[in-house]
C-alpha atoms as a PDB file:
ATOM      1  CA  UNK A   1       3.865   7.978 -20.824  1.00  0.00           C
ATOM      2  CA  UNK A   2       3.905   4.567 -19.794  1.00  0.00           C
ATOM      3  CA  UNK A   3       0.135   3.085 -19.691  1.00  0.00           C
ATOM      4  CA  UNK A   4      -2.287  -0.160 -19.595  1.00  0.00           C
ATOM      5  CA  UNK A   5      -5.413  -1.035 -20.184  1.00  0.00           C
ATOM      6  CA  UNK A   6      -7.215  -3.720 -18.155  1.00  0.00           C
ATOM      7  CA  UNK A   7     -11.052  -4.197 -19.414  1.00  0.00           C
ATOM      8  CA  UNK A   8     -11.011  -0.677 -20.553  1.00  0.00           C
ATOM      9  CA  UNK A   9      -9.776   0.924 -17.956  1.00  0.00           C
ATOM     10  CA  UNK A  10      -6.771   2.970 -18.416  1.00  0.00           C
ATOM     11  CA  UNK A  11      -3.613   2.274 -15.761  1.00  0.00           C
ATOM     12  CA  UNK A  12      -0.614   4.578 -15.338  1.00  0.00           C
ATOM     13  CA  UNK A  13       2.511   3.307 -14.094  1.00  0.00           C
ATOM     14  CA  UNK A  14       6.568   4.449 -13.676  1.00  0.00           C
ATOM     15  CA  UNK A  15       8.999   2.033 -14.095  1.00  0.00           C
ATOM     16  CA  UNK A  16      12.744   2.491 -12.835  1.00  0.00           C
ATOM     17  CA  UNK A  17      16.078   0.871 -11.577  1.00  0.00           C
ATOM     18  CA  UNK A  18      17.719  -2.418 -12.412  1.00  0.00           C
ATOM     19  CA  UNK A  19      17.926  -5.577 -10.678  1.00  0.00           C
ATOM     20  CA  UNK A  20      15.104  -8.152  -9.602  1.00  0.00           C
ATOM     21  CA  UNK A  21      11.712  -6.655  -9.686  1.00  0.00           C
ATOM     22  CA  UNK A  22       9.279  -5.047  -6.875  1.00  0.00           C
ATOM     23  CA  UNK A  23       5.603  -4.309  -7.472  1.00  0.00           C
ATOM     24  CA  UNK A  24       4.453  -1.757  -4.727  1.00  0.00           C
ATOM     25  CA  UNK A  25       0.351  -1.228  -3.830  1.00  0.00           C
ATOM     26  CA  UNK A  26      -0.426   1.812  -2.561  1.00  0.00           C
ATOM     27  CA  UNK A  27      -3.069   2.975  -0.443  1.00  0.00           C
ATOM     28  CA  UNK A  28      -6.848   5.244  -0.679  1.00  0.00           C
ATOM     29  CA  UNK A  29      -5.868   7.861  -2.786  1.00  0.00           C
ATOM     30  CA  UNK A  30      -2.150   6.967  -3.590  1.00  0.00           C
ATOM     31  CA  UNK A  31      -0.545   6.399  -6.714  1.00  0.00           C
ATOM     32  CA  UNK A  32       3.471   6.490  -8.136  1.00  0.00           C
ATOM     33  CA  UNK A  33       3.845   9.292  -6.020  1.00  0.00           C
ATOM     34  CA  UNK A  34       2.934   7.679  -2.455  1.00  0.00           C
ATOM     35  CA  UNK A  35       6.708   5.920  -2.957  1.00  0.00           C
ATOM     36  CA  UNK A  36       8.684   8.779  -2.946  1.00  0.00           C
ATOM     37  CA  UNK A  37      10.722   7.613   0.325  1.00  0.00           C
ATOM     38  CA  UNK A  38      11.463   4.536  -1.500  1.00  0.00           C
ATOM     39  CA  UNK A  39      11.838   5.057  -5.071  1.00  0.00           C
ATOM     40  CA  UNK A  40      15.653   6.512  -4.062  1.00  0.00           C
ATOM     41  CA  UNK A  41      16.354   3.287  -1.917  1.00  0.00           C
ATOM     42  CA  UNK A  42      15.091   0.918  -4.129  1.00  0.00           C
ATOM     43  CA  UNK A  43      15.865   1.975  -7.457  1.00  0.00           C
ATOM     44  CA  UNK A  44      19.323   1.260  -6.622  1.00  0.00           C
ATOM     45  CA  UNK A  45      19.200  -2.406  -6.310  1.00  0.00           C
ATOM     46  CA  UNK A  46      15.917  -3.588  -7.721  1.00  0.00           C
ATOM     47  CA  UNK A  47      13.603  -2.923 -10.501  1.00  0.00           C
ATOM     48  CA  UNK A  48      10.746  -0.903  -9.209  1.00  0.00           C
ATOM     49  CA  UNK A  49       7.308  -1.023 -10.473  1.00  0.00           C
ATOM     50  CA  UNK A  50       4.768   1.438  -8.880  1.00  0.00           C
ATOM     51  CA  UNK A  51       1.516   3.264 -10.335  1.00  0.00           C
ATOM     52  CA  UNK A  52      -1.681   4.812  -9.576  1.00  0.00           C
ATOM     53  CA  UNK A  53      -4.877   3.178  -9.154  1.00  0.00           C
ATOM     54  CA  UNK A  54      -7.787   3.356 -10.903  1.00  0.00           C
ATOM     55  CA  UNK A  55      -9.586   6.133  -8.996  1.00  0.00           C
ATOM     56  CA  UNK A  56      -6.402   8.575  -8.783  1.00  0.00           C
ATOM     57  CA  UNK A  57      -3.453  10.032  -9.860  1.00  0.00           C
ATOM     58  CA  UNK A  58      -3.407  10.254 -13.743  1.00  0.00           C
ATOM     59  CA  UNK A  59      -5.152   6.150 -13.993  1.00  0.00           C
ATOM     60  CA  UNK A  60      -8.868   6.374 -14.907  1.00  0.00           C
ATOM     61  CA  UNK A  61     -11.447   7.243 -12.768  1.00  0.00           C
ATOM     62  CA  UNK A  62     -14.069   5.267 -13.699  1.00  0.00           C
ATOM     63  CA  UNK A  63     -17.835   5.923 -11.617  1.00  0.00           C
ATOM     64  CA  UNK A  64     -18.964   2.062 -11.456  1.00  0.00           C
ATOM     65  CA  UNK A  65     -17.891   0.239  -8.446  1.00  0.00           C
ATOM     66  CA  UNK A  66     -14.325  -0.855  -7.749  1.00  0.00           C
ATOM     67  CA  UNK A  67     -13.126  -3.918  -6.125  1.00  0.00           C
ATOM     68  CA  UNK A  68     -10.012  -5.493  -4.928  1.00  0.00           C
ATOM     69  CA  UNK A  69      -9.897  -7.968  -7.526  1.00  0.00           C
ATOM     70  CA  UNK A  70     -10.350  -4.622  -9.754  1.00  0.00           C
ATOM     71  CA  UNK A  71      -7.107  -3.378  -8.465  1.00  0.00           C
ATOM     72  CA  UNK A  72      -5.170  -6.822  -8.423  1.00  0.00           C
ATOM     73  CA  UNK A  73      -6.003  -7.553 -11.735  1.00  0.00           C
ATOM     74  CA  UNK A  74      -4.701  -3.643 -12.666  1.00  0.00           C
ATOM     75  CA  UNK A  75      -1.025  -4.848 -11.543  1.00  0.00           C
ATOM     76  CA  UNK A  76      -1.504  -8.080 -13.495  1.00  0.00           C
ATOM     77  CA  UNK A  77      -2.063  -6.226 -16.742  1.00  0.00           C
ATOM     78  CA  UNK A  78       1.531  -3.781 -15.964  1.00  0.00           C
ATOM     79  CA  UNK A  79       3.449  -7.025 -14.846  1.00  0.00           C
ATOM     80  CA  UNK A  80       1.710  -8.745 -18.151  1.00  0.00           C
ATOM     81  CA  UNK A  81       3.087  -5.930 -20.255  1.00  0.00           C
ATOM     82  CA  UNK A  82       6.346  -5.882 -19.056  1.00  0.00           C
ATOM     83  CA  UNK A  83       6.643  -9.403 -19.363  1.00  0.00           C
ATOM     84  CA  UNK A  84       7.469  -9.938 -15.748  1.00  0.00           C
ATOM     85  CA  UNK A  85       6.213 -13.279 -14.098  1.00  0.00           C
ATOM     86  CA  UNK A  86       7.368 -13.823 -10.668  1.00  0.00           C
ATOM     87  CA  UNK A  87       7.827 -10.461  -8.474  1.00  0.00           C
ATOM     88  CA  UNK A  88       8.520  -9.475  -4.540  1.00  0.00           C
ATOM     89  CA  UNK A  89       5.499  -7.464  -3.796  1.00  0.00           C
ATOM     90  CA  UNK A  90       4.427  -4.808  -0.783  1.00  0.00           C
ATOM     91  CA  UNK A  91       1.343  -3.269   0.082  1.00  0.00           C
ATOM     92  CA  UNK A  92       0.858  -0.458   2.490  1.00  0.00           C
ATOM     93  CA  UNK A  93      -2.846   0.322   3.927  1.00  0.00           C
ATOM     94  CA  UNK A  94      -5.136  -0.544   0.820  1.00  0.00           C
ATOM     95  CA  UNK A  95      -2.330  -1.347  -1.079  1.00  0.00           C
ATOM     96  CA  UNK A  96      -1.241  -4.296   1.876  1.00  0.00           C
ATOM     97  CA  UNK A  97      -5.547  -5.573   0.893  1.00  0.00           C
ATOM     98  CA  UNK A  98      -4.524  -5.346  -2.910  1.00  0.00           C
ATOM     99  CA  UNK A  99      -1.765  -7.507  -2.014  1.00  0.00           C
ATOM    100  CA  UNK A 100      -2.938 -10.060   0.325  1.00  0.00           C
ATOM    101  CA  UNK A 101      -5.623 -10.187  -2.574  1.00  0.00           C
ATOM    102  CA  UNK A 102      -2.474 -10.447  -5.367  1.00  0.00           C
ATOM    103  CA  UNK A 103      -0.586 -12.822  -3.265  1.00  0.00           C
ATOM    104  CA  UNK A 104      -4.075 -15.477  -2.917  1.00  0.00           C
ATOM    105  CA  UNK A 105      -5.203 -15.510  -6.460  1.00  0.00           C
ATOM    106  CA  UNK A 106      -1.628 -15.445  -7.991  1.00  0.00           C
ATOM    107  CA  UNK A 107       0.804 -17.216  -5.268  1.00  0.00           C
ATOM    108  CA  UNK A 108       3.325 -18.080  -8.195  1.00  0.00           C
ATOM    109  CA  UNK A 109       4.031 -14.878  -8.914  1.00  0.00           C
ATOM    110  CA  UNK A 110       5.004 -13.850  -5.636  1.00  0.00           C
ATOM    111  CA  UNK A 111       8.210 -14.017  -4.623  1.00  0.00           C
ATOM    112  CA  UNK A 112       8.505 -12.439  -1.012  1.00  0.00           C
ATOM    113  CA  UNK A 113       5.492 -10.468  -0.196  1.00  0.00           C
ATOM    114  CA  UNK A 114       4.846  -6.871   2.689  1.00  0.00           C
ATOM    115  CA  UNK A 115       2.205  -6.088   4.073  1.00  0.00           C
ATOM    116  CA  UNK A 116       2.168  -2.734   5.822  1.00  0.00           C
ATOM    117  CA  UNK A 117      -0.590  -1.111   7.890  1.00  0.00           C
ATOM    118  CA  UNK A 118      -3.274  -2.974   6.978  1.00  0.00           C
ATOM    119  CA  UNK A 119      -6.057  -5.394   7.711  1.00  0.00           C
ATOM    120  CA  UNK A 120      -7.541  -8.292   6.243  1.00  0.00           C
ATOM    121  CA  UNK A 121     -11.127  -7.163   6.338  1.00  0.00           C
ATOM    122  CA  UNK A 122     -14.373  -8.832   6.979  1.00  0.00           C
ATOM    123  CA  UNK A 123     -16.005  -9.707  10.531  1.00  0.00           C
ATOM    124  CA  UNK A 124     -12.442 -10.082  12.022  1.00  0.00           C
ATOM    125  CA  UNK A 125     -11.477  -6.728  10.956  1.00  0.00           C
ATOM    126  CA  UNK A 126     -10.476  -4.552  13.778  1.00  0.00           C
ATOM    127  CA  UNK A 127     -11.772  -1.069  12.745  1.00  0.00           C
ATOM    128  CA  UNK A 128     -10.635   2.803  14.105  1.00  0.00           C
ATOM    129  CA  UNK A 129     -12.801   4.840  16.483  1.00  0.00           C
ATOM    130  CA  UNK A 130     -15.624   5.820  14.471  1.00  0.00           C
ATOM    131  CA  UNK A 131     -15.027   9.575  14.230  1.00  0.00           C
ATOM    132  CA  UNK A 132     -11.463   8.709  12.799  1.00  0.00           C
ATOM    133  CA  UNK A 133     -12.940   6.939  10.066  1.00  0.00           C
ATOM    134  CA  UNK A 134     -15.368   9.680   9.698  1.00  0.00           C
ATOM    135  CA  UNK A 135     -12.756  12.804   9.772  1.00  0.00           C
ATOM    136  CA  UNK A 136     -10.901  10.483   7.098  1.00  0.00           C
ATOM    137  CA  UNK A 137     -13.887  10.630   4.657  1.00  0.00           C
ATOM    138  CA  UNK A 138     -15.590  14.047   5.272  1.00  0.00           C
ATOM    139  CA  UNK A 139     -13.961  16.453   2.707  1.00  0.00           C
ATOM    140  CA  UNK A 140     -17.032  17.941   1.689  1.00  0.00           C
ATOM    141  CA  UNK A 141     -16.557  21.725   1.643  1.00  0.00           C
ATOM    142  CA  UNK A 142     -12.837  21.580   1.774  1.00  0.00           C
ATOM    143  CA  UNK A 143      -9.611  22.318   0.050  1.00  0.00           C
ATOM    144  CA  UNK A 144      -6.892  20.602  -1.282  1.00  0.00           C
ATOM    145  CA  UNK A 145      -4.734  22.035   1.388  1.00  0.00           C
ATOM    146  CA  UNK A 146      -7.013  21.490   3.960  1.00  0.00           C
ATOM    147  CA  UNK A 147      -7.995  17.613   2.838  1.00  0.00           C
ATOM    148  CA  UNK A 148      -4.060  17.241   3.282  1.00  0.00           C
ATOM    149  CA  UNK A 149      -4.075  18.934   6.312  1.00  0.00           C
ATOM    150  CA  UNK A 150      -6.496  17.219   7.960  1.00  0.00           C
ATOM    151  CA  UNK A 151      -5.589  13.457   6.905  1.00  0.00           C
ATOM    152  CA  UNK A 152      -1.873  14.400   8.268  1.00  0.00           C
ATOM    153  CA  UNK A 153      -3.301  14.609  11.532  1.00  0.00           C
ATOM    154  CA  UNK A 154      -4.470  10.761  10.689  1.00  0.00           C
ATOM    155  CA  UNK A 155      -1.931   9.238   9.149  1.00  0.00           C
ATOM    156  CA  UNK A 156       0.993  10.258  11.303  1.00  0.00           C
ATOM    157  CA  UNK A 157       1.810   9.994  15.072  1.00  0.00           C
ATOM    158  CA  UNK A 158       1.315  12.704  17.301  1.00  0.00           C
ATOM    159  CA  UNK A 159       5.321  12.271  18.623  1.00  0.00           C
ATOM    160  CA  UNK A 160       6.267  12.814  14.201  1.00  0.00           C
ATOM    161  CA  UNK A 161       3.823  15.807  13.663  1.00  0.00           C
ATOM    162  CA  UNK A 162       5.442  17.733  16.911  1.00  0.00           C
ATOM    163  CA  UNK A 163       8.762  16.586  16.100  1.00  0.00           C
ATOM    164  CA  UNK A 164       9.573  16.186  12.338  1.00  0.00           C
ATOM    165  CA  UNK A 165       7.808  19.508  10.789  1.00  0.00           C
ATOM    166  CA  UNK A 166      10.203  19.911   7.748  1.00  0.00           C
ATOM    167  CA  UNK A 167       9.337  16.233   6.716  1.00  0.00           C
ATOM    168  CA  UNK A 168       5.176  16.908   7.128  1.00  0.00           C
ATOM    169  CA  UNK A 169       5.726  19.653   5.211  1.00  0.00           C
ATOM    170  CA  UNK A 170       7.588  18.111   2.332  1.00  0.00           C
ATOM    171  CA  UNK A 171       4.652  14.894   3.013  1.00  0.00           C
ATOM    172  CA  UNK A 172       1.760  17.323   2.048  1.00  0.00           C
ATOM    173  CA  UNK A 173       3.906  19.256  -0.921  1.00  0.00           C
ATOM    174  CA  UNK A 174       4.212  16.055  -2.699  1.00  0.00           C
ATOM    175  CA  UNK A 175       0.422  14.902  -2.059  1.00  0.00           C
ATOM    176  CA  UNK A 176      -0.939  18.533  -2.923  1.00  0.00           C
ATOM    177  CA  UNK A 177       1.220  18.134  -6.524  1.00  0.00           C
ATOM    178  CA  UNK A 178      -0.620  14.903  -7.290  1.00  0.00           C
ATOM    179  CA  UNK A 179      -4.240  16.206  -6.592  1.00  0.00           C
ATOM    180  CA  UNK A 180      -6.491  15.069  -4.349  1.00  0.00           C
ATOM    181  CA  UNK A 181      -8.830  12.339  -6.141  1.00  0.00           C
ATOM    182  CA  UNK A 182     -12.388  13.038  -6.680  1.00  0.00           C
ATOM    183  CA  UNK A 183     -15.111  12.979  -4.217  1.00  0.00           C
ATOM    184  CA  UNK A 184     -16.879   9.616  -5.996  1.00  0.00           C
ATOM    185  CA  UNK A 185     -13.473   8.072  -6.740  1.00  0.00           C
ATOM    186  CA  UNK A 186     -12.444   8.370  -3.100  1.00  0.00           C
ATOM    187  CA  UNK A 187     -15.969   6.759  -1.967  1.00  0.00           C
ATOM    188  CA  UNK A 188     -14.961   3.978  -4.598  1.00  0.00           C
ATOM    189  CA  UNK A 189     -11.948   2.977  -3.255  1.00  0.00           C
ATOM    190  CA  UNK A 190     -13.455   2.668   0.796  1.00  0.00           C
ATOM    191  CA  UNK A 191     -16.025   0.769  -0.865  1.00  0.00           C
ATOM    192  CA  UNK A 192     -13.636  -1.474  -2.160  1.00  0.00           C
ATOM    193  CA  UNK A 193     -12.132  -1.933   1.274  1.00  0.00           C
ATOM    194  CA  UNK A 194     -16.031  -2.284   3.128  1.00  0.00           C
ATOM    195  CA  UNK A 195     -16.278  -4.951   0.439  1.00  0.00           C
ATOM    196  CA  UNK A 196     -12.917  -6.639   1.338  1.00  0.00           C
ATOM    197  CA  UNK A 197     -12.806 -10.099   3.134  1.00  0.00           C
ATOM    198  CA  UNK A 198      -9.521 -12.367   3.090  1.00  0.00           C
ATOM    199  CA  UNK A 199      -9.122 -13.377   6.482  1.00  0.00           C
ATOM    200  CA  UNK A 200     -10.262 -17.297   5.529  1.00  0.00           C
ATOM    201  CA  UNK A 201      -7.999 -17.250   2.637  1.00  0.00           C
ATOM    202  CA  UNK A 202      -4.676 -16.165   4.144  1.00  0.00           C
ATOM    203  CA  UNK A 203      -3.804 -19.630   4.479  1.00  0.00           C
ATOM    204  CA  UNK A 204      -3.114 -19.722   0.920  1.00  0.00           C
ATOM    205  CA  UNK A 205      -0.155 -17.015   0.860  1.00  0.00           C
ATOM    206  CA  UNK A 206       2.743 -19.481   0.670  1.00  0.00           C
ATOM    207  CA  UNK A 207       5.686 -17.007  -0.308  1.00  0.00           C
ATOM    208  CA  UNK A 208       7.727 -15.893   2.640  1.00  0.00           C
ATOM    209  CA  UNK A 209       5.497 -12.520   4.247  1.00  0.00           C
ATOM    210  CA  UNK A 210       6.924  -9.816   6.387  1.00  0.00           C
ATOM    211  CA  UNK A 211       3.841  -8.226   8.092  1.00  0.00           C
ATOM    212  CA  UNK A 212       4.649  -4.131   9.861  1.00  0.00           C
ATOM    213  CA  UNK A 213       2.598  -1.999  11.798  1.00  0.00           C
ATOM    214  CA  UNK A 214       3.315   1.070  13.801  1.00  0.00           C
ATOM    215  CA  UNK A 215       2.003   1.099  17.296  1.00  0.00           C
ATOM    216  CA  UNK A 216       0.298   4.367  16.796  1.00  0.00           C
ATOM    217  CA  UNK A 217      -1.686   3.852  13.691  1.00  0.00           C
ATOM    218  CA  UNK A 218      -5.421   5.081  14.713  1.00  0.00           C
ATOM    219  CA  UNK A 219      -6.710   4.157  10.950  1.00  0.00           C
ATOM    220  CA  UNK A 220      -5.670   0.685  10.893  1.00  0.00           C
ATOM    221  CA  UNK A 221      -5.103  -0.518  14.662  1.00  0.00           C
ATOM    222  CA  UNK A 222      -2.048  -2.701  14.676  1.00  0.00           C
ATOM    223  CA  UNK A 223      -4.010  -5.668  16.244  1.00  0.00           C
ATOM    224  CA  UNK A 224      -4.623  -6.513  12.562  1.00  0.00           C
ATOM    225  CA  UNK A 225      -1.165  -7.121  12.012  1.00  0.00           C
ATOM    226  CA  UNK A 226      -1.543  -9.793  14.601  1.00  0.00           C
ATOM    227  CA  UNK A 227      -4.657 -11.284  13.294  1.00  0.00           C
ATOM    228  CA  UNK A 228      -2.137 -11.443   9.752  1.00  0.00           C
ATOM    229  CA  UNK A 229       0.719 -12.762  11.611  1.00  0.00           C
ATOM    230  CA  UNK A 230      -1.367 -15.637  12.741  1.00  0.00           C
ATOM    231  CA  UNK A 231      -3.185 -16.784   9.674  1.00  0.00           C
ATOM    232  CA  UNK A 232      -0.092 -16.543   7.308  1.00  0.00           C
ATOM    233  CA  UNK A 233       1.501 -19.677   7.817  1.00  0.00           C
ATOM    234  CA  UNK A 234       5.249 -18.265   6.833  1.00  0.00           C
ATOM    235  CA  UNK A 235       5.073 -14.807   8.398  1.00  0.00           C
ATOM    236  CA  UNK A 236       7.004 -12.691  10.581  1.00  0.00           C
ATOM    237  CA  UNK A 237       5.638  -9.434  12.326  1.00  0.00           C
ATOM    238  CA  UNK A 238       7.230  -5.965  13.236  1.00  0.00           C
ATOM    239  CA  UNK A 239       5.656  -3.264  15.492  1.00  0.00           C
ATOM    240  CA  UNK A 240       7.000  -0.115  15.344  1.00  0.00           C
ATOM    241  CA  UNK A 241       7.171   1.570  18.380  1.00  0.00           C
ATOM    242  CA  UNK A 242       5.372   5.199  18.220  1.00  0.00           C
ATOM    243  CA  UNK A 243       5.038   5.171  14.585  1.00  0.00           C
ATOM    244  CA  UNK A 244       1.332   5.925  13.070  1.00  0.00           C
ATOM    245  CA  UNK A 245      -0.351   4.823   9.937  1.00  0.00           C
ATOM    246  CA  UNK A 246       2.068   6.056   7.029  1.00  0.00           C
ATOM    247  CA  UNK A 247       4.969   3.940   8.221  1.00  0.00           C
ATOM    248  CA  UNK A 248       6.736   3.957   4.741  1.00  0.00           C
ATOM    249  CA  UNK A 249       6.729   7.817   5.238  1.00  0.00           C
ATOM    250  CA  UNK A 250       7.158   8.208   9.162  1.00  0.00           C
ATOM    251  CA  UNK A 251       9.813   5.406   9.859  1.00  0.00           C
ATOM    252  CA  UNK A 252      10.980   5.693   5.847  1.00  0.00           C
ATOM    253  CA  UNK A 253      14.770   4.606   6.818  1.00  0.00           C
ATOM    254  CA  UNK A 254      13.489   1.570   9.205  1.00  0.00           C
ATOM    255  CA  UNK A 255      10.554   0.459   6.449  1.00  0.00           C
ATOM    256  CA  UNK A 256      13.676   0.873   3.517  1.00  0.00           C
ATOM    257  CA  UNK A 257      16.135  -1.136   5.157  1.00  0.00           C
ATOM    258  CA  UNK A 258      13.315  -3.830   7.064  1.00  0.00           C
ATOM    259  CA  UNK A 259      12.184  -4.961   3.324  1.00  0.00           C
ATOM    260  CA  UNK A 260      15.272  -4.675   1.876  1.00  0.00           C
ATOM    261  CA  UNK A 261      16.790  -7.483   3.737  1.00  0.00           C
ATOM    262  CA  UNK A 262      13.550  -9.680   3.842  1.00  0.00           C
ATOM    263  CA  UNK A 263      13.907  -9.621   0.063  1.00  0.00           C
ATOM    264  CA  UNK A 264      17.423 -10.248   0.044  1.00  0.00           C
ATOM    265  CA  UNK A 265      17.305 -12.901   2.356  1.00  0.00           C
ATOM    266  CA  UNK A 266      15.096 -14.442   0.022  1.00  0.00           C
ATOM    267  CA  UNK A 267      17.639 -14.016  -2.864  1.00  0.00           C
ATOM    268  CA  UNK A 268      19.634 -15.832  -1.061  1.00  0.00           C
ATOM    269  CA  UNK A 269      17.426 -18.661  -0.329  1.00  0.00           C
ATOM    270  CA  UNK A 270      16.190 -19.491  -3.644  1.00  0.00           C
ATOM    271  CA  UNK A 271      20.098 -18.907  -4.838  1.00  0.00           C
ATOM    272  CA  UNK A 272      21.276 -21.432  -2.933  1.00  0.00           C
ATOM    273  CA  UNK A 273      18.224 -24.169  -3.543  1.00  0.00           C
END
């Protein structure tokens, strides 16, 4: 199995496909798994890099504190091994924090950068109704299943639970397979993102950023998006219409083919320099 090790902390990751390289951040409680929609896409064209952070999936769990520098410096240490340098990056939900976070401290090494559902924390953050955020982190007394269950009625849009059953299902078959993540581990990773503030350093993202949202996301409002789309100088912003949280799952095709041309329009660019 392929692993890391940043400051003693053990990091799995997958690594698959040919072709220029994409490092993807996932969200609370994701890992390789949470890319399932794109792995098939991507894979094709590109050299895909994904893996589970520390606090779930097969990574370490450690019990101390996590921050976002914690996770950042997590992809470092795979892209370090692998002897990659400069990378396109995206970032869904935690994973579009990670990457803000990746794309400030290490702007070289950013190629074209996506950030998806997400928020750039601090005073300006724009945070969900209060009992969303609470259903999201009350799983005391529950099952696997039912954690699942219930964060499906979070993450997705009303209009894509009613309409697309055979794809929820196959949504909470591949999150029950990778376990839900420990209790402490979970509370680690929202700590992280209490702890998050990058709204006065977005100014520093220089590579090319493609910011998307759904309209229907209740866990990260898409008026964060906005407050992105105006501090990153070289930005461009997409709202889906009646999409919800998990837009890389929900709106997989539209997500797939959205980045795919941002990056290749980038190709091009630098190609032609």
């Amino acid at each position: 199995m392929p692993w890391t090790e940043n400051n003693g902390v053990k990091i799995y990751y997958e690594i698959e496909g040919d072709g220029e390289p994409i490092l993807f951040f996932s969200g609370v409680g994701g890992g390789t798994w949470s890319w399932y929609k794109q792995l098939p896409y991507f894979t094709r064209n590109y050299e895909v890099i994904v893996f589970d952070n520390r606090g779930a999936g097969k990574s370490d769990k450690p019990k101390q504190p996590y921050s976002m520098n914690d996770f950042v410096d997590d992809g470092v240490a795979i892209l370090d091994k692998l002897g990659i340098w400069k990378t396109f990056v995206v970032g869904v939900s935690m994973g579009g924090m990670i990457a803000q976070s990746f794309a400030v401290s290490h702007p070289k090494r950013v190629r074209g950068l996506v950030l998806g559902a997400t928020h750039c924390g601090g005073s300006e953050r724009i945070p969900p109704e209060p009992e969303v955020l609470a259903c999201f982190m009350d799983n005391e007394g529950l099952t696997d299943e039912e954690i699942i269950e219930k964060n499906t009625r979070i993450l997705f849009s009303a209009n894509f639970l009613l309409k697309h059953p055979t794809e929820v299902e196959e949504y909470k078959r591949v999150q029950l397979q990778a376990g839900v993540q420990p209790q402490y581990a979970l509370e680690n990773q929202l700590m992280a993102i209490r702890n998050f503030s990058c709204c006065h350093m977005l100014h520093h993202i220089s590579a090319p950023t493609l910011i998307i949202a759904g309209s229907d996301d209740i866990l990260v409002p898409p008026e964060n998006s906005r407050i992105l789309n105006e501090r990153i100088e070289n930005s461009k912003l997409v709202i889906l219409p009646d999409v919800g949280h998990a837009i890389h799952v929900e709106a997989a095709e539209k997500f797939n083919i959205m980045v795919d041309e941002f990056f290749k329009r980038i190709s091009l660019k630098d190609e032609s320099r």
